[in-house]
Protein backbone atom coordinates (compact mmCIF):
# COMPACT_ATOMS: atom_id res chain seq x y z
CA UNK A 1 -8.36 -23.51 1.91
CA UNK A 2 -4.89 -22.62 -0.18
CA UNK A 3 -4.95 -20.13 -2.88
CA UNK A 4 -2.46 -20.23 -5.63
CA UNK A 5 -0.72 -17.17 -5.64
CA UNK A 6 -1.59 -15.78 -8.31
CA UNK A 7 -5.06 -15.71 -6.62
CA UNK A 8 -3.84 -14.35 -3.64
CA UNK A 9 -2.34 -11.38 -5.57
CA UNK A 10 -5.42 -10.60 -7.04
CA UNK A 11 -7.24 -10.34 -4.26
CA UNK A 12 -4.61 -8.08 -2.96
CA UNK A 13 -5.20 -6.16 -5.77
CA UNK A 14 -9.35 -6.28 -5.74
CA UNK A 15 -8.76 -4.58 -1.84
CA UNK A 16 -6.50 -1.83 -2.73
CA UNK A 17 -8.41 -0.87 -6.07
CA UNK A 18 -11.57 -0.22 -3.36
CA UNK A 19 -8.73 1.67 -0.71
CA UNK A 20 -7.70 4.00 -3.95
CA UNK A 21 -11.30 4.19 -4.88
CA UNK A 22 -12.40 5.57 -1.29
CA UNK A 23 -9.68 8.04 -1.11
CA UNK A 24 -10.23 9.68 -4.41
CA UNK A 25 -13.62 10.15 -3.08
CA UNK A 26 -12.58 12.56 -0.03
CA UNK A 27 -12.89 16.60 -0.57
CA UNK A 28 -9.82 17.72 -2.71
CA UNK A 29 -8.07 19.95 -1.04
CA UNK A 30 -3.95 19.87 -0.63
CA UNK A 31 -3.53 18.08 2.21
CA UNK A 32 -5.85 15.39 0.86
CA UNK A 33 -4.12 15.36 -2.68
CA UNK A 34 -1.21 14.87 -1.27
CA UNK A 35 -2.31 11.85 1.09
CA UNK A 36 -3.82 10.49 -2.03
CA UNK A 37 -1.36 10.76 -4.13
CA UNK A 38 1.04 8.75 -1.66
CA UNK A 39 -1.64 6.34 -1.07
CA UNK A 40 -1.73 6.03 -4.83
CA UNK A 41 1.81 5.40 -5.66
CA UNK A 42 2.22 3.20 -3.06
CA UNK A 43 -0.25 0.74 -4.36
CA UNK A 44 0.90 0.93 -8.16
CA UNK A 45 4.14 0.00 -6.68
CA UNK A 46 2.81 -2.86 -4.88
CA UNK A 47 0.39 -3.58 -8.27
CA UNK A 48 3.72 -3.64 -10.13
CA UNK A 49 5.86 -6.05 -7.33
CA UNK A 50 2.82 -8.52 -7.60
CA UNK A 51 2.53 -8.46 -11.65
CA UNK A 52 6.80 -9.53 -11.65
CA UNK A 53 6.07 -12.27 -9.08
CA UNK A 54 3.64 -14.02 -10.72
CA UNK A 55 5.80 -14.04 -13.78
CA UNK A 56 8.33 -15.25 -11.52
CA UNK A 57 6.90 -17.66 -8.69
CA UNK A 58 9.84 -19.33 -8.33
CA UNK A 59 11.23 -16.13 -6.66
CA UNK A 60 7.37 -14.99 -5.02
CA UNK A 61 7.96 -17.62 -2.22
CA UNK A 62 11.25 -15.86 -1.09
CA UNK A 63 8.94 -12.06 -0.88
CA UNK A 64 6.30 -13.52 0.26
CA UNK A 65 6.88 -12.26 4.24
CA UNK A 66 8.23 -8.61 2.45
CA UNK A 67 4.86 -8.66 0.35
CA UNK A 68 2.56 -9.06 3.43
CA UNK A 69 5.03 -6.06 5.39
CA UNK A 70 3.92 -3.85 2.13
CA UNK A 71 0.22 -4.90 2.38
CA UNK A 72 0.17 -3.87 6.06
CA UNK A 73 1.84 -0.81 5.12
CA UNK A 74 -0.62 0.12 3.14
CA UNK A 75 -3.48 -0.95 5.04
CA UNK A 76 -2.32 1.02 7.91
CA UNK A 77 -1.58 4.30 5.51
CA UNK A 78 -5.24 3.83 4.53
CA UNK A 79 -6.93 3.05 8.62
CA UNK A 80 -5.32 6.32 9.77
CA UNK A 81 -6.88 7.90 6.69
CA UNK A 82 -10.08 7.00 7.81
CA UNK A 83 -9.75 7.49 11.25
CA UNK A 84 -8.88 11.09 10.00
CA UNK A 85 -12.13 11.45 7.90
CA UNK A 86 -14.50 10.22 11.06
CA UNK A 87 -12.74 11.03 14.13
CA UNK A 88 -13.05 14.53 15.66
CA UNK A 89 -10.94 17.25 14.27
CA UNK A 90 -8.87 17.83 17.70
CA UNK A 91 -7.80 14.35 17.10
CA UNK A 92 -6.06 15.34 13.46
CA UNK A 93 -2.91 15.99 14.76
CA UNK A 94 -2.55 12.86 16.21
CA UNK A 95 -3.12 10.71 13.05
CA UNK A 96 -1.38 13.37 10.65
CA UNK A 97 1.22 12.95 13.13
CA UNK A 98 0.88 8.63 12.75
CA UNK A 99 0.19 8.99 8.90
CA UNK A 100 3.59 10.99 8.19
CA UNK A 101 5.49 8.08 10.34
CA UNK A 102 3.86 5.24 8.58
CA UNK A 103 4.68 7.75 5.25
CA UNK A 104 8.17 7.70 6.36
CA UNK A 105 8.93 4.33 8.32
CA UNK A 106 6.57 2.06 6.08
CA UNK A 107 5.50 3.11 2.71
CA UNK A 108 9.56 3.42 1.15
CA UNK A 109 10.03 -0.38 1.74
CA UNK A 110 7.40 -0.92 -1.30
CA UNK A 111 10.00 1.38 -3.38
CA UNK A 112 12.88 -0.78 -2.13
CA UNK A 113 11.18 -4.09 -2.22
CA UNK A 114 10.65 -3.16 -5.88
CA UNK A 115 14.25 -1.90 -6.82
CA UNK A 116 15.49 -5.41 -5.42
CA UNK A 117 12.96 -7.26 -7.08
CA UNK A 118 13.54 -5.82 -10.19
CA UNK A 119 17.28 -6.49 -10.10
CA UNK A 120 16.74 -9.65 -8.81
CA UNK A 121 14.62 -10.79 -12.01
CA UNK A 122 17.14 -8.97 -14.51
């Protein structure tokens, strides 16, 4: 079955409404804030990338590999989250360890994506 895009996109937005949901559910404390807050970001910057391709799908076939890269990005951000909430807590340091490379390596290409999106369509 083919979904148009713009139904695509919205289910990419219905799953990462539920991943921001979960998160802001987790005990506050700073580490968590912080994790959220990433999380967070992240996805309004992927919200935003989606809402300026479906005003331009001309241009959303030619991101459509980058979009799925920034949608495994975040999906990956938000496993290790979990794995950090049910896992034991000698095995932290391993997925703080994971999260801050997937915070590094994976979660700035949905900044960049956006910045070239965003001069592409001006």
């Amino acid at each position: 079955m083919i979904y148009s895009l713009e139904a695509q996109y919205r289910d990419l937005v219905q799953k990462n409404q539920e991943l921001v949901k979960y998160c802001q559910k987790r005990k506050h404390t700073i580490v968590n804030q912080m994790l959220t807050a990433s999380l967070d970001m992240a996805v309004a910057r992927f919200n935003t990338i989606l809402l300026i391709l479906i005003q331009h799908p001309l241009q959303a076939e030619q991101y459509q590999h980058h979009v799925a890269l920034c949608q495994e990005a975040i999906e990956d951000f938000f496993g290790l989250l979990i794995d950090i909430d049910t896992w034991p807590s000698i095995t932290h340091w391993w997925f703080r360890w994971r999260l801050h490379r997937v915070g590094t390596k994976k979660i700035p290409q949905i900044k960049t994506l956006l910045n070239i999106i965003e001069r592409d369509v001006d």
